[in-house]
Each structure stands twice: as C-alpha cells, then as structure tokens.
ModelCIF file with pLDDT and N, C-alpha, C, O atoms, coordinates in Angstrom:
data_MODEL
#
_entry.id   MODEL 
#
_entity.id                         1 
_entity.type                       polymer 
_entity.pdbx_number_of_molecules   1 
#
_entity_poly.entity_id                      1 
_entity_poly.type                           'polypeptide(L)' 
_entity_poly.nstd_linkage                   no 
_entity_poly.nstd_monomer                   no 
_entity_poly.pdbx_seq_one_letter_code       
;(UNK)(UNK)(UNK)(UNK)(UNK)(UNK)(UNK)(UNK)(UNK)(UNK)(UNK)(UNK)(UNK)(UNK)(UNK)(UNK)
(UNK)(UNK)(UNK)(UNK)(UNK)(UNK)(UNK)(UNK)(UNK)(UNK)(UNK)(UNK)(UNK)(UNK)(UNK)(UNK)
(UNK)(UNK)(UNK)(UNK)(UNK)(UNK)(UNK)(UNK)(UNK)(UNK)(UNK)(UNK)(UNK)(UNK)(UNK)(UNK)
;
_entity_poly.pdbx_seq_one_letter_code_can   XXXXXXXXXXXXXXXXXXXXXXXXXXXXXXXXXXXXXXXXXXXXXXXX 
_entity_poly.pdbx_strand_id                 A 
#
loop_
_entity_poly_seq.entity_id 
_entity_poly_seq.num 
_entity_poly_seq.mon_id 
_entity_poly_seq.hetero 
1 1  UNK n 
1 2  UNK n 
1 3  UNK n 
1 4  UNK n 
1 5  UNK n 
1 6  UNK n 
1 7  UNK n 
1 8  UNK n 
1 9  UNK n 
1 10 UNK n 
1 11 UNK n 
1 12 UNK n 
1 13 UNK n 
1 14 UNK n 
1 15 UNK n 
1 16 UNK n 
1 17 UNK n 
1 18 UNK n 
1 19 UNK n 
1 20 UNK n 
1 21 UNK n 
1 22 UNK n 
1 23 UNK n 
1 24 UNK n 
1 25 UNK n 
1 26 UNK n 
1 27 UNK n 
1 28 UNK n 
1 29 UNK n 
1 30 UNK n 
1 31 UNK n 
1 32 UNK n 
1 33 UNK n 
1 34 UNK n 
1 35 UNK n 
1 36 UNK n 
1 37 UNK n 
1 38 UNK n 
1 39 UNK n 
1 40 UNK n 
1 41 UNK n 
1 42 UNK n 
1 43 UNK n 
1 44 UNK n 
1 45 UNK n 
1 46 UNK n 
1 47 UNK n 
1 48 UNK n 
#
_struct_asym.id          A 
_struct_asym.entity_id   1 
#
loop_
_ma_qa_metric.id 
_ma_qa_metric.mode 
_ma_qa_metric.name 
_ma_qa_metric.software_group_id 
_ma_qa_metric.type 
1 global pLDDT . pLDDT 
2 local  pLDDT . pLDDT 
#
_ma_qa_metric_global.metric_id      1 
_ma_qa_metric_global.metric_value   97.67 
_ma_qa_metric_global.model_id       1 
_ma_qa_metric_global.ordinal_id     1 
#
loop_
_ma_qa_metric_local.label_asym_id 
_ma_qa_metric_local.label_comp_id 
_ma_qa_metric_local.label_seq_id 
_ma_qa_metric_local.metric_id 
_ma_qa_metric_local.metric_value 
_ma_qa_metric_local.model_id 
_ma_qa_metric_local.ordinal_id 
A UNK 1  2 98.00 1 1  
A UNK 2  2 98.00 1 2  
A UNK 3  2 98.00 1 3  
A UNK 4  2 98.00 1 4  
A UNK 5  2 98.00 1 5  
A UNK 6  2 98.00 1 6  
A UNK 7  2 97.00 1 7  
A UNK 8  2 96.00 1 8  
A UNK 9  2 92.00 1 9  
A UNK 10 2 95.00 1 10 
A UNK 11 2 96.00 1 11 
A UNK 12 2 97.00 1 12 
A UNK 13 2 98.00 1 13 
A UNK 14 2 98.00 1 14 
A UNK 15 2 98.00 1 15 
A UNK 16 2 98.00 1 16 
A UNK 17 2 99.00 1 17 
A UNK 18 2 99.00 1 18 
A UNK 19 2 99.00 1 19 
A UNK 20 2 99.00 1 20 
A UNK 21 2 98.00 1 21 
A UNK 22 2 98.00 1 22 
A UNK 23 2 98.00 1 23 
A UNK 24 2 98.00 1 24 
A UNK 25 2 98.00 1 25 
A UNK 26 2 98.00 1 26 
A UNK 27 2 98.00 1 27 
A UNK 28 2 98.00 1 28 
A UNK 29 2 98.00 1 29 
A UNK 30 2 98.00 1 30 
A UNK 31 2 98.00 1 31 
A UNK 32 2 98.00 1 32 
A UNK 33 2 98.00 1 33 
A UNK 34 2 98.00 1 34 
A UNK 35 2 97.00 1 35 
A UNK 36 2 96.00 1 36 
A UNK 37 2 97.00 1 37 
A UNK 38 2 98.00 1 38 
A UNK 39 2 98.00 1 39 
A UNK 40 2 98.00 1 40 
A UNK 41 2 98.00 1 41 
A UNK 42 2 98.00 1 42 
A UNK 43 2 98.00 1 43 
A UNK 44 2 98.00 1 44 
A UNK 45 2 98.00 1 45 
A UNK 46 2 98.00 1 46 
A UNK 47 2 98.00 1 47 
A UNK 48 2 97.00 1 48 
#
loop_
_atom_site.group_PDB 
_atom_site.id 
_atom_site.type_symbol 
_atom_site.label_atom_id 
_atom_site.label_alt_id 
_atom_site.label_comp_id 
_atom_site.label_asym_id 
_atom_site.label_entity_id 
_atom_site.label_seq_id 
_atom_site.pdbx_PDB_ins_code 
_atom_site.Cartn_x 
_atom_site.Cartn_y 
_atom_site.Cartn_z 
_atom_site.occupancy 
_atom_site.B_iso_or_equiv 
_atom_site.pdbx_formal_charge 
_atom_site.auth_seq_id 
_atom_site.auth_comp_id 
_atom_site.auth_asym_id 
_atom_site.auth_atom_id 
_atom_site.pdbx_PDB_model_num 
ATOM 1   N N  . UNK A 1 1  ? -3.490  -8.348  8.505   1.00 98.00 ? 1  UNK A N  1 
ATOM 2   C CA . UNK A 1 1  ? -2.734  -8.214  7.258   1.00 98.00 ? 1  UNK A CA 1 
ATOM 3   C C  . UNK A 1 1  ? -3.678  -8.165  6.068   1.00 98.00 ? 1  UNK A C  1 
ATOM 4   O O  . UNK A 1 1  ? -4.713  -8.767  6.354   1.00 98.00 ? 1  UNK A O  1 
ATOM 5   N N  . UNK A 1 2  ? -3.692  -7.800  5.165   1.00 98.00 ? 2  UNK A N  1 
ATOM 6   C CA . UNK A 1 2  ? -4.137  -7.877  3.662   1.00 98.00 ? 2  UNK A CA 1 
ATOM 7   C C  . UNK A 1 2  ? -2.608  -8.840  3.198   1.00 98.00 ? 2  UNK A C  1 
ATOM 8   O O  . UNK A 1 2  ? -1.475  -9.029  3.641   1.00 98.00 ? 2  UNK A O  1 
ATOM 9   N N  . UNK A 1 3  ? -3.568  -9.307  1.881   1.00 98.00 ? 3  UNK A N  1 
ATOM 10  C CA . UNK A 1 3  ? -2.588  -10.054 1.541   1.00 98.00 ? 3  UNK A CA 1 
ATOM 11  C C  . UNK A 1 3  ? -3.493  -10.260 -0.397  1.00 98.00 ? 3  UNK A C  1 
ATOM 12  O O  . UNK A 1 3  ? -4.446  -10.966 -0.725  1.00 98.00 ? 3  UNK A O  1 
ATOM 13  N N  . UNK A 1 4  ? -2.443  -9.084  -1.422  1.00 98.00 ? 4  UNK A N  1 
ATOM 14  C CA . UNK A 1 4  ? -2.829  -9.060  -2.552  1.00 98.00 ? 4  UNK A CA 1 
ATOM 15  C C  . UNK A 1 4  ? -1.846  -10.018 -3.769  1.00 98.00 ? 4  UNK A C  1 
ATOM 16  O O  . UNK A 1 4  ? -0.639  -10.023 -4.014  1.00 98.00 ? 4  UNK A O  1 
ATOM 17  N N  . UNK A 1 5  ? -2.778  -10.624 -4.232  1.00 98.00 ? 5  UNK A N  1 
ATOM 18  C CA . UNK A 1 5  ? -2.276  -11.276 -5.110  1.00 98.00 ? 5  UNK A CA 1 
ATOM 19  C C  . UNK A 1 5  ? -2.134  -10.222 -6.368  1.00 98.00 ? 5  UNK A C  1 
ATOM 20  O O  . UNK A 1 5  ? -2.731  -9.165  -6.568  1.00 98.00 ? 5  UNK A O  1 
ATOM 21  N N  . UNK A 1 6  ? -0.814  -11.104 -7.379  1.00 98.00 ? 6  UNK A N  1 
ATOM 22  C CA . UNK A 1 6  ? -0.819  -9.932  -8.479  1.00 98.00 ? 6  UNK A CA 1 
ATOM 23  C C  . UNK A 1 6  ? -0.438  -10.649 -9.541  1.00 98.00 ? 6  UNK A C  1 
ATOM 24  O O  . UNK A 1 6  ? 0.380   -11.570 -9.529  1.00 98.00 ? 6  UNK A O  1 
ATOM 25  N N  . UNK A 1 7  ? -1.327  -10.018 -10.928 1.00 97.00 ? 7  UNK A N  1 
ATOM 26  C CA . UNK A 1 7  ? 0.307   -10.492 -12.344 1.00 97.00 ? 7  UNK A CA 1 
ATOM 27  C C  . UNK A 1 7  ? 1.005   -10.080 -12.478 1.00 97.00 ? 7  UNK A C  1 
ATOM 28  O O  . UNK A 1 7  ? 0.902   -8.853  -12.505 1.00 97.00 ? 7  UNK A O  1 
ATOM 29  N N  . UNK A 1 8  ? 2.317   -10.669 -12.680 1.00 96.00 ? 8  UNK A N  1 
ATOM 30  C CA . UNK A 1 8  ? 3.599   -10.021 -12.871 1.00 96.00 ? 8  UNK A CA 1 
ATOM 31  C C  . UNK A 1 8  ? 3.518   -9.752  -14.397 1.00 96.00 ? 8  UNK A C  1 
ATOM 32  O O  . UNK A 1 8  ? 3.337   -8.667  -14.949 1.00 96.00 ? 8  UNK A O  1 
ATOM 33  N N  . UNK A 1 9  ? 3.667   -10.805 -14.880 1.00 92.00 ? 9  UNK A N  1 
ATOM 34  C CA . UNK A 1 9  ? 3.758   -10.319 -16.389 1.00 92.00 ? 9  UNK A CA 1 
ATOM 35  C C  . UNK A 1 9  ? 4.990   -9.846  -16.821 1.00 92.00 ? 9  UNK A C  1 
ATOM 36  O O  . UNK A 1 9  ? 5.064   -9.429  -17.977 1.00 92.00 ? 9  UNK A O  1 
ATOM 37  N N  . UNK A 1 10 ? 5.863   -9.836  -16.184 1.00 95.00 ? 10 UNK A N  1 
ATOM 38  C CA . UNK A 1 10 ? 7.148   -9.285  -16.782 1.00 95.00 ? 10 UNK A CA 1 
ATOM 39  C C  . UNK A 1 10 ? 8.925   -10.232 -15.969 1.00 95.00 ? 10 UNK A C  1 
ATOM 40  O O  . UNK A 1 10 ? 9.148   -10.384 -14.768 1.00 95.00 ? 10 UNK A O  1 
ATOM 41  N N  . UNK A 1 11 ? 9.555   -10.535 -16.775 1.00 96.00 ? 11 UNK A N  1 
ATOM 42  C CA . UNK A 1 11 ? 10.817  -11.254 -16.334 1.00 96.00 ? 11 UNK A CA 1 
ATOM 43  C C  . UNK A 1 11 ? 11.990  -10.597 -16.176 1.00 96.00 ? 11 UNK A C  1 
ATOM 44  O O  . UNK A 1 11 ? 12.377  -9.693  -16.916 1.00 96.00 ? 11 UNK A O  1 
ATOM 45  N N  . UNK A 1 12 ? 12.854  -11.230 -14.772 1.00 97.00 ? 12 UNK A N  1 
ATOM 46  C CA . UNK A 1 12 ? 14.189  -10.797 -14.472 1.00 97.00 ? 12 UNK A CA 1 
ATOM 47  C C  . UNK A 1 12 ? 13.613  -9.544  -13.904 1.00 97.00 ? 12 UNK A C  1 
ATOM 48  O O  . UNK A 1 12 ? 13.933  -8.454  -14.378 1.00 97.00 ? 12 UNK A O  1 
ATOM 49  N N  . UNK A 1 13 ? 12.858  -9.639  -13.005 1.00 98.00 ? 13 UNK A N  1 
ATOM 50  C CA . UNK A 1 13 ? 12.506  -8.444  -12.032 1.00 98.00 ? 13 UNK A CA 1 
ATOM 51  C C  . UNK A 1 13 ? 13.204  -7.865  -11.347 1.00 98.00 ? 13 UNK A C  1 
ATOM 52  O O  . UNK A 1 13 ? 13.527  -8.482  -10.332 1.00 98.00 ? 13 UNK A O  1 
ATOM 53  N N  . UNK A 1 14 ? 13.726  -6.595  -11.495 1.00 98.00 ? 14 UNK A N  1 
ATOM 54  C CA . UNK A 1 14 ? 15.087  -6.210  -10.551 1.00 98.00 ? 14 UNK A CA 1 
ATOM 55  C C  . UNK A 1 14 ? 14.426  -5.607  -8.991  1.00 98.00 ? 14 UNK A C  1 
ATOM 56  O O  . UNK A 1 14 ? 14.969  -5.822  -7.907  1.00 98.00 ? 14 UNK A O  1 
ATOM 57  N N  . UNK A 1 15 ? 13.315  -4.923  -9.157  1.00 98.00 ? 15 UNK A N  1 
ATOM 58  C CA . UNK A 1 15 ? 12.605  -4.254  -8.072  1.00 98.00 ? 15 UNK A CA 1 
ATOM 59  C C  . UNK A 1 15 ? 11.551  -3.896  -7.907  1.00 98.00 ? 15 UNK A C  1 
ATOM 60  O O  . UNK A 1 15 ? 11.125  -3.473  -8.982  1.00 98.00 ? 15 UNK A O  1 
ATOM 61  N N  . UNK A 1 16 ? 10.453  -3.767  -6.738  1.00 98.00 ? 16 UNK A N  1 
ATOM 62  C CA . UNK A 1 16 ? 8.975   -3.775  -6.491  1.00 98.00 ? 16 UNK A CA 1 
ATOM 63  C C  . UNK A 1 16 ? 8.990   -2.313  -6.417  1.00 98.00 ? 16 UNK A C  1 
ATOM 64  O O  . UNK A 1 16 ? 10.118  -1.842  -6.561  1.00 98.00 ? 16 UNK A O  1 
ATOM 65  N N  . UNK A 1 17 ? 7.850   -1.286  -6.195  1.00 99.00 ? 17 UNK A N  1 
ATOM 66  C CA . UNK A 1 17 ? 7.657   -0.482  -6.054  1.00 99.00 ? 17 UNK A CA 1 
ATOM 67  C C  . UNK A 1 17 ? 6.017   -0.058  -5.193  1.00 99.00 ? 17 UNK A C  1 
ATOM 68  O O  . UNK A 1 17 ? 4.932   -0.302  -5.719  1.00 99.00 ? 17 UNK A O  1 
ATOM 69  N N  . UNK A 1 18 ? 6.143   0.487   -4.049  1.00 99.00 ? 18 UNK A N  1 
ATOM 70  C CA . UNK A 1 18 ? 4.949   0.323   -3.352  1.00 99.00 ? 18 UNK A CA 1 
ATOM 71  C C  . UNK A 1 18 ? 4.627   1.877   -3.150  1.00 99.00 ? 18 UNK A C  1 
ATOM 72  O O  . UNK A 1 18 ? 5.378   2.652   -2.558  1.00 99.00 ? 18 UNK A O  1 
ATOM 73  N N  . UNK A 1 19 ? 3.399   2.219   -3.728  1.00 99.00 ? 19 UNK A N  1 
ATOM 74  C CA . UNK A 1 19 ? 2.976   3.680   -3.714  1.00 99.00 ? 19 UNK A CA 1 
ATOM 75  C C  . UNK A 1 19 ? 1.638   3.514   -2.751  1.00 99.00 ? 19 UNK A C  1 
ATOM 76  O O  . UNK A 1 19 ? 0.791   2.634   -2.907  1.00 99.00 ? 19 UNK A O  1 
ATOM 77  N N  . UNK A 1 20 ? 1.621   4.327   -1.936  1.00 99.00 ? 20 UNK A N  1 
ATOM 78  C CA . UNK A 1 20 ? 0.570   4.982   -0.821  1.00 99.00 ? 20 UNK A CA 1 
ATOM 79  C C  . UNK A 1 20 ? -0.634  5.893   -1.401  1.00 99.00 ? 20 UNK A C  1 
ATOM 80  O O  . UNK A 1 20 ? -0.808  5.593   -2.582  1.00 99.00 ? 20 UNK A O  1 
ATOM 81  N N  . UNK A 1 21 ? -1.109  6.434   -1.172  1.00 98.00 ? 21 UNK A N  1 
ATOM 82  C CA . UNK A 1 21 ? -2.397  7.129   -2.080  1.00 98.00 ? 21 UNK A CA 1 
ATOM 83  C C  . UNK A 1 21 ? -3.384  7.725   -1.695  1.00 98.00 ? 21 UNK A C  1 
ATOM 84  O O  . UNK A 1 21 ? -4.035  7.043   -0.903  1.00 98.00 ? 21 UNK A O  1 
ATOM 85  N N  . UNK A 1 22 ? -3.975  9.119   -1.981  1.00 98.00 ? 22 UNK A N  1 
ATOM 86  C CA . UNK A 1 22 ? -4.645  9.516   -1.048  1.00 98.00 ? 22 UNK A CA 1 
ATOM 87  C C  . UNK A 1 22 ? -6.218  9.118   -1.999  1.00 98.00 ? 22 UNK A C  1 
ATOM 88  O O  . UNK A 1 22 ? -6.244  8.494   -3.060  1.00 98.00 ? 22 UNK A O  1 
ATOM 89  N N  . UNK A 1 23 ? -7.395  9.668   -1.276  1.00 98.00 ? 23 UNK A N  1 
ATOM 90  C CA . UNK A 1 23 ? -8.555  9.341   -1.850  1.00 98.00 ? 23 UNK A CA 1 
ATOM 91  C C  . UNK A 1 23 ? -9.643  9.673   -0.806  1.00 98.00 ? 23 UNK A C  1 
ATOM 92  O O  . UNK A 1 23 ? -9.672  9.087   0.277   1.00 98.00 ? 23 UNK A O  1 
ATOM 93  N N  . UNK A 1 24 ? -10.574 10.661  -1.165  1.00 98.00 ? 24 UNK A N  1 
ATOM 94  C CA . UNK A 1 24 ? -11.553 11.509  -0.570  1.00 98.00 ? 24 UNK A CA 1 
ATOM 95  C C  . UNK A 1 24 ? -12.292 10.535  0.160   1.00 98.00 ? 24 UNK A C  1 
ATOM 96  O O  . UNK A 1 24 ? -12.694 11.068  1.195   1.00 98.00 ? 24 UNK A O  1 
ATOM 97  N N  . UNK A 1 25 ? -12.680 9.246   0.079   1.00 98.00 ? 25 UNK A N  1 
ATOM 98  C CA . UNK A 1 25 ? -13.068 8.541   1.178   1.00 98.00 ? 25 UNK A CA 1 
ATOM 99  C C  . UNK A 1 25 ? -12.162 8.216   2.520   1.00 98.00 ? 25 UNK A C  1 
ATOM 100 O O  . UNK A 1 25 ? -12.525 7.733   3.593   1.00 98.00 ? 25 UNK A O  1 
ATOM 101 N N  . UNK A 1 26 ? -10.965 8.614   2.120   1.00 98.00 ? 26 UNK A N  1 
ATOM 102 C CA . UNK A 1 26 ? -10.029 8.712   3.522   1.00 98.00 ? 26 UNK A CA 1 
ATOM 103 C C  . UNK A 1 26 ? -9.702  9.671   4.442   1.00 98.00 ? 26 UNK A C  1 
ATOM 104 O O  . UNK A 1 26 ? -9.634  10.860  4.131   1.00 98.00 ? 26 UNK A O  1 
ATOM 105 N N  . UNK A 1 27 ? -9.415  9.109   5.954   1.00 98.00 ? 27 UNK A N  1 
ATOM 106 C CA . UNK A 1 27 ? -9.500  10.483  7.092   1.00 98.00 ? 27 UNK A CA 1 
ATOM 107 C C  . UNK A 1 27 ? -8.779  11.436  6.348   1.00 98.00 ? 27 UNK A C  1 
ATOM 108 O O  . UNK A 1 27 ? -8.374  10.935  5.298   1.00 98.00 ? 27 UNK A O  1 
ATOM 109 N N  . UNK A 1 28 ? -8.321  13.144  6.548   1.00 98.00 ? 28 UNK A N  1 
ATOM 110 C CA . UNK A 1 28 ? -7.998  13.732  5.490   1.00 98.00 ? 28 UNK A CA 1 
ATOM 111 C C  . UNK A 1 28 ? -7.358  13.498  4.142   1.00 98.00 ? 28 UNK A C  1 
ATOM 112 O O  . UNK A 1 28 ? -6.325  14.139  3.947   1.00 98.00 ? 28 UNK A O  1 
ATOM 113 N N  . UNK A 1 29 ? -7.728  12.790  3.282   1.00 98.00 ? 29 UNK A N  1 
ATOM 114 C CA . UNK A 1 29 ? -7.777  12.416  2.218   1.00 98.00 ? 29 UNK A CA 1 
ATOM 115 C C  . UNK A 1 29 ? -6.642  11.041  2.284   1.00 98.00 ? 29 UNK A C  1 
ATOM 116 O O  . UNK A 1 29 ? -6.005  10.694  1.290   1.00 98.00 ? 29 UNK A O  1 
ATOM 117 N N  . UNK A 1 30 ? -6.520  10.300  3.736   1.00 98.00 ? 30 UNK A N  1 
ATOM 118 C CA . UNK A 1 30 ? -5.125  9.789   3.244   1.00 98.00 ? 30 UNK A CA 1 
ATOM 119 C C  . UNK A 1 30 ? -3.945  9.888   3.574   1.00 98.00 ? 30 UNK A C  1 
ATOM 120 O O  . UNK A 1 30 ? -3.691  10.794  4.368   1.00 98.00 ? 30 UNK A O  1 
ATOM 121 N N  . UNK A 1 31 ? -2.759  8.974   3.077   1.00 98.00 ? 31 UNK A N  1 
ATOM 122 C CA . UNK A 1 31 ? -3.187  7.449   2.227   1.00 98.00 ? 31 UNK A CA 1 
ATOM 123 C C  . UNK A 1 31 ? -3.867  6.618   3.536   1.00 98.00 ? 31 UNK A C  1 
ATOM 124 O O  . UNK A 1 31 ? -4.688  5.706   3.434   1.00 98.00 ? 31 UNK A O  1 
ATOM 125 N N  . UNK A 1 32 ? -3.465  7.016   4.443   1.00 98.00 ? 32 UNK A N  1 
ATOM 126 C CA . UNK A 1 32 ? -3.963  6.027   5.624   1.00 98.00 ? 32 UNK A CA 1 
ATOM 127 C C  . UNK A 1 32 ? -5.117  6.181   6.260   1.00 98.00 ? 32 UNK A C  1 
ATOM 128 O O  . UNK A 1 32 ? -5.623  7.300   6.175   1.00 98.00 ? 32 UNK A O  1 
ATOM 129 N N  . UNK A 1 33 ? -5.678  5.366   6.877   1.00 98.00 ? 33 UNK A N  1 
ATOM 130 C CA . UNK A 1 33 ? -7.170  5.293   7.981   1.00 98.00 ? 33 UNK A CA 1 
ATOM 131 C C  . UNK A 1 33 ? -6.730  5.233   9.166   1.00 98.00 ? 33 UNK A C  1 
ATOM 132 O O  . UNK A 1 33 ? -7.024  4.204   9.775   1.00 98.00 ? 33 UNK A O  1 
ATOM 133 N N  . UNK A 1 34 ? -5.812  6.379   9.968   1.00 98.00 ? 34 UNK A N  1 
ATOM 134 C CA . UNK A 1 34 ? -6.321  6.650   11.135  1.00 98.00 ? 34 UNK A CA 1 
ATOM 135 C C  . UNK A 1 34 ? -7.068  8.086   11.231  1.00 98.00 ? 34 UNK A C  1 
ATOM 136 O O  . UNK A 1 34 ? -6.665  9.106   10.673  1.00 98.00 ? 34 UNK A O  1 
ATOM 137 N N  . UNK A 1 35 ? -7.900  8.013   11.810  1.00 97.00 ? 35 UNK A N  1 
ATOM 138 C CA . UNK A 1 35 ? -9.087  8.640   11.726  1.00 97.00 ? 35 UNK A CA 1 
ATOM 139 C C  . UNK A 1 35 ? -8.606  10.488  12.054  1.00 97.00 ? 35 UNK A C  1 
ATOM 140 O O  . UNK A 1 35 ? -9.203  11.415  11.507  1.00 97.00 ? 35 UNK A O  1 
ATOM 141 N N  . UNK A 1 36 ? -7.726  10.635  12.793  1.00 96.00 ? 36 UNK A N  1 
ATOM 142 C CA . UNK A 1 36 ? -7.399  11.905  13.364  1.00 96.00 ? 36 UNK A CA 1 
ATOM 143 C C  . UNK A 1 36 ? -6.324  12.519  12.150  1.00 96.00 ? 36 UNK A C  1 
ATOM 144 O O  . UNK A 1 36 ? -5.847  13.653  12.104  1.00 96.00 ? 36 UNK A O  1 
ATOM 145 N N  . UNK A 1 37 ? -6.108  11.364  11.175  1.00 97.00 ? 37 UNK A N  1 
ATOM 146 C CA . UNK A 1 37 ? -4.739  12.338  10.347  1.00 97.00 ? 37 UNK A CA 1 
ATOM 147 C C  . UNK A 1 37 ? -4.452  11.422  9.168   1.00 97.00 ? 37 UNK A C  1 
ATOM 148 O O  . UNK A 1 37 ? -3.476  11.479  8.421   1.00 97.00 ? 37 UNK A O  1 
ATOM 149 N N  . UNK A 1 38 ? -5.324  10.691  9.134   1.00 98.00 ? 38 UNK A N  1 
ATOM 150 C CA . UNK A 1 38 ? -5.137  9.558   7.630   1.00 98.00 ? 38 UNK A CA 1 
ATOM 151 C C  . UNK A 1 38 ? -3.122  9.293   7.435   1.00 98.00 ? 38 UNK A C  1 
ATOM 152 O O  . UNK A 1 38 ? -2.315  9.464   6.520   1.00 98.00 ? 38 UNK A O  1 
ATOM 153 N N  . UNK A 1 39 ? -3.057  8.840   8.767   1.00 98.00 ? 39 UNK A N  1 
ATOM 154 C CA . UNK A 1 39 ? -1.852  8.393   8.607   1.00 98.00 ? 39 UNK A CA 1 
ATOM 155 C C  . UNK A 1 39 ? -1.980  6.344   8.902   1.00 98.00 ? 39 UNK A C  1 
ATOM 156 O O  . UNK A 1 39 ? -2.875  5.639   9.367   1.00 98.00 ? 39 UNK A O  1 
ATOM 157 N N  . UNK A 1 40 ? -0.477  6.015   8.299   1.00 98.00 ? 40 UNK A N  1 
ATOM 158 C CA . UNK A 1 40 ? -0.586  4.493   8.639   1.00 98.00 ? 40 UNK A CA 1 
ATOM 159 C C  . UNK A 1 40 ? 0.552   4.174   8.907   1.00 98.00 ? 40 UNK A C  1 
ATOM 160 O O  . UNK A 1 40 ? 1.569   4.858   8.792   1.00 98.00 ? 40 UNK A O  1 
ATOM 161 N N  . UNK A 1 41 ? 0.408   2.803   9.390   1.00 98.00 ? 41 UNK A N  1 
ATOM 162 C CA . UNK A 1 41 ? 1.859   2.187   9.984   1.00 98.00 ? 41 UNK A CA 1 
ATOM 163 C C  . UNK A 1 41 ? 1.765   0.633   9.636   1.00 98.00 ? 41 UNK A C  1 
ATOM 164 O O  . UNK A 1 41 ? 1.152   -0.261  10.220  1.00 98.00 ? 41 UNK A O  1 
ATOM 165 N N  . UNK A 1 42 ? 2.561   0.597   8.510   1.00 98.00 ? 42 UNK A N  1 
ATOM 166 C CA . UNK A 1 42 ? 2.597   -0.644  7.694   1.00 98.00 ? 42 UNK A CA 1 
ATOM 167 C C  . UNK A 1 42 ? 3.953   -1.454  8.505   1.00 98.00 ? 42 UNK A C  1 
ATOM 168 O O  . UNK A 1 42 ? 5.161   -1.247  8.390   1.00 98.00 ? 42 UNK A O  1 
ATOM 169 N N  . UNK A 1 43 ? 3.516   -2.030  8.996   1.00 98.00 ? 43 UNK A N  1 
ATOM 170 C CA . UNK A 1 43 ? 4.539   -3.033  10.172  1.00 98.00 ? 43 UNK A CA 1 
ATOM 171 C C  . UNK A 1 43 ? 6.308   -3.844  8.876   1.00 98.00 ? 43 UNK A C  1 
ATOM 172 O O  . UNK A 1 43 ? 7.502   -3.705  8.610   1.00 98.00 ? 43 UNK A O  1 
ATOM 173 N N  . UNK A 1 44 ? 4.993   -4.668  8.574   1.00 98.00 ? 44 UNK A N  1 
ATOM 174 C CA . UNK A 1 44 ? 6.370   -5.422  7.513   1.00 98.00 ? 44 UNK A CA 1 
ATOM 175 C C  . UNK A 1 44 ? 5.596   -5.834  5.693   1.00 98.00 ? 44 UNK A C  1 
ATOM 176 O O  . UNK A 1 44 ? 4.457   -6.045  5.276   1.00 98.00 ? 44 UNK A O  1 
ATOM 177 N N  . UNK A 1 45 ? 6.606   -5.789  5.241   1.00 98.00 ? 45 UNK A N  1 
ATOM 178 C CA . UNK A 1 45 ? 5.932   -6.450  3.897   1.00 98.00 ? 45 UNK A CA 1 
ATOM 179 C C  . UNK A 1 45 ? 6.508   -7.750  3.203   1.00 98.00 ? 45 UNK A C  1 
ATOM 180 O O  . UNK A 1 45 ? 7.582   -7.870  2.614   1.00 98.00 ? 45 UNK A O  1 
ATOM 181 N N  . UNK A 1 46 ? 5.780   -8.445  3.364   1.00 98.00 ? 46 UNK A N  1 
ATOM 182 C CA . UNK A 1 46 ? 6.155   -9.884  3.356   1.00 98.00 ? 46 UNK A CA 1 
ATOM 183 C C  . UNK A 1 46 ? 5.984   -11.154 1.603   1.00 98.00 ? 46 UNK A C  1 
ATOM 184 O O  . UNK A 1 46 ? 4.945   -11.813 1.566   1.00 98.00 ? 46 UNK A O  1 
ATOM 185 N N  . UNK A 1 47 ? 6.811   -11.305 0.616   1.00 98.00 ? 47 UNK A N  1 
ATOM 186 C CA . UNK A 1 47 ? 6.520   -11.241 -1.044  1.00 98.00 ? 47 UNK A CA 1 
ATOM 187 C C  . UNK A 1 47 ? 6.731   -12.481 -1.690  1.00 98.00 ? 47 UNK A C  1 
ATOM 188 O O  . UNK A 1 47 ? 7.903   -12.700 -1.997  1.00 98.00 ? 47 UNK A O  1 
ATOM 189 N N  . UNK A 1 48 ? 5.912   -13.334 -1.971  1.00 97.00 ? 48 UNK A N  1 
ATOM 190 C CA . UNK A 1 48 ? 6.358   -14.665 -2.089  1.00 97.00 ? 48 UNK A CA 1 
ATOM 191 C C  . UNK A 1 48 ? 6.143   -15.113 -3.881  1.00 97.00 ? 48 UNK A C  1 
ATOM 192 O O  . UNK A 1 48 ? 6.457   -16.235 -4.279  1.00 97.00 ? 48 UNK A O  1 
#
C-alpha cells in the first residue's frame, strides 16, 4: 500500500476526487507501472 497524508484545508467536504496520470518515466507513459502497458490495479482505497 502507499499511504499519503494530506491538507485538507477546506470544511463540510462533500467529495474526494482521485486522478491517475500519465508521465514519461512510466511504462507507456502510464498512469500505471506494469511494465507491458502502464496499466494498474488499485485494489481498495481506504480514508481516515
């Protein structure tokens, strides 16, 4: 797991928003590191 801490900075939060991303250090550009297709498989996301 990774596990990122964050500031919120803002109140009465109605909803998160999680963006993926590509970037030339990744198998074809991305967003993910598997090596044959820069794809990923994010199991669960867990927000405390």
């Amino acid at each position: 797991k990774y596990t990122v801490n964050l500031n919120l900075g803002l109140s009465n939060v109605t909803g998160l928003r999680l963006e993926v991303l590509d970037d030339p250090s990744l198998p074809t550009n991305g967003p993910g590191m598997y090596s044959t297709n820069g794809n990923f498989v994010l199991t669960e996301v867990n927000v405390q």
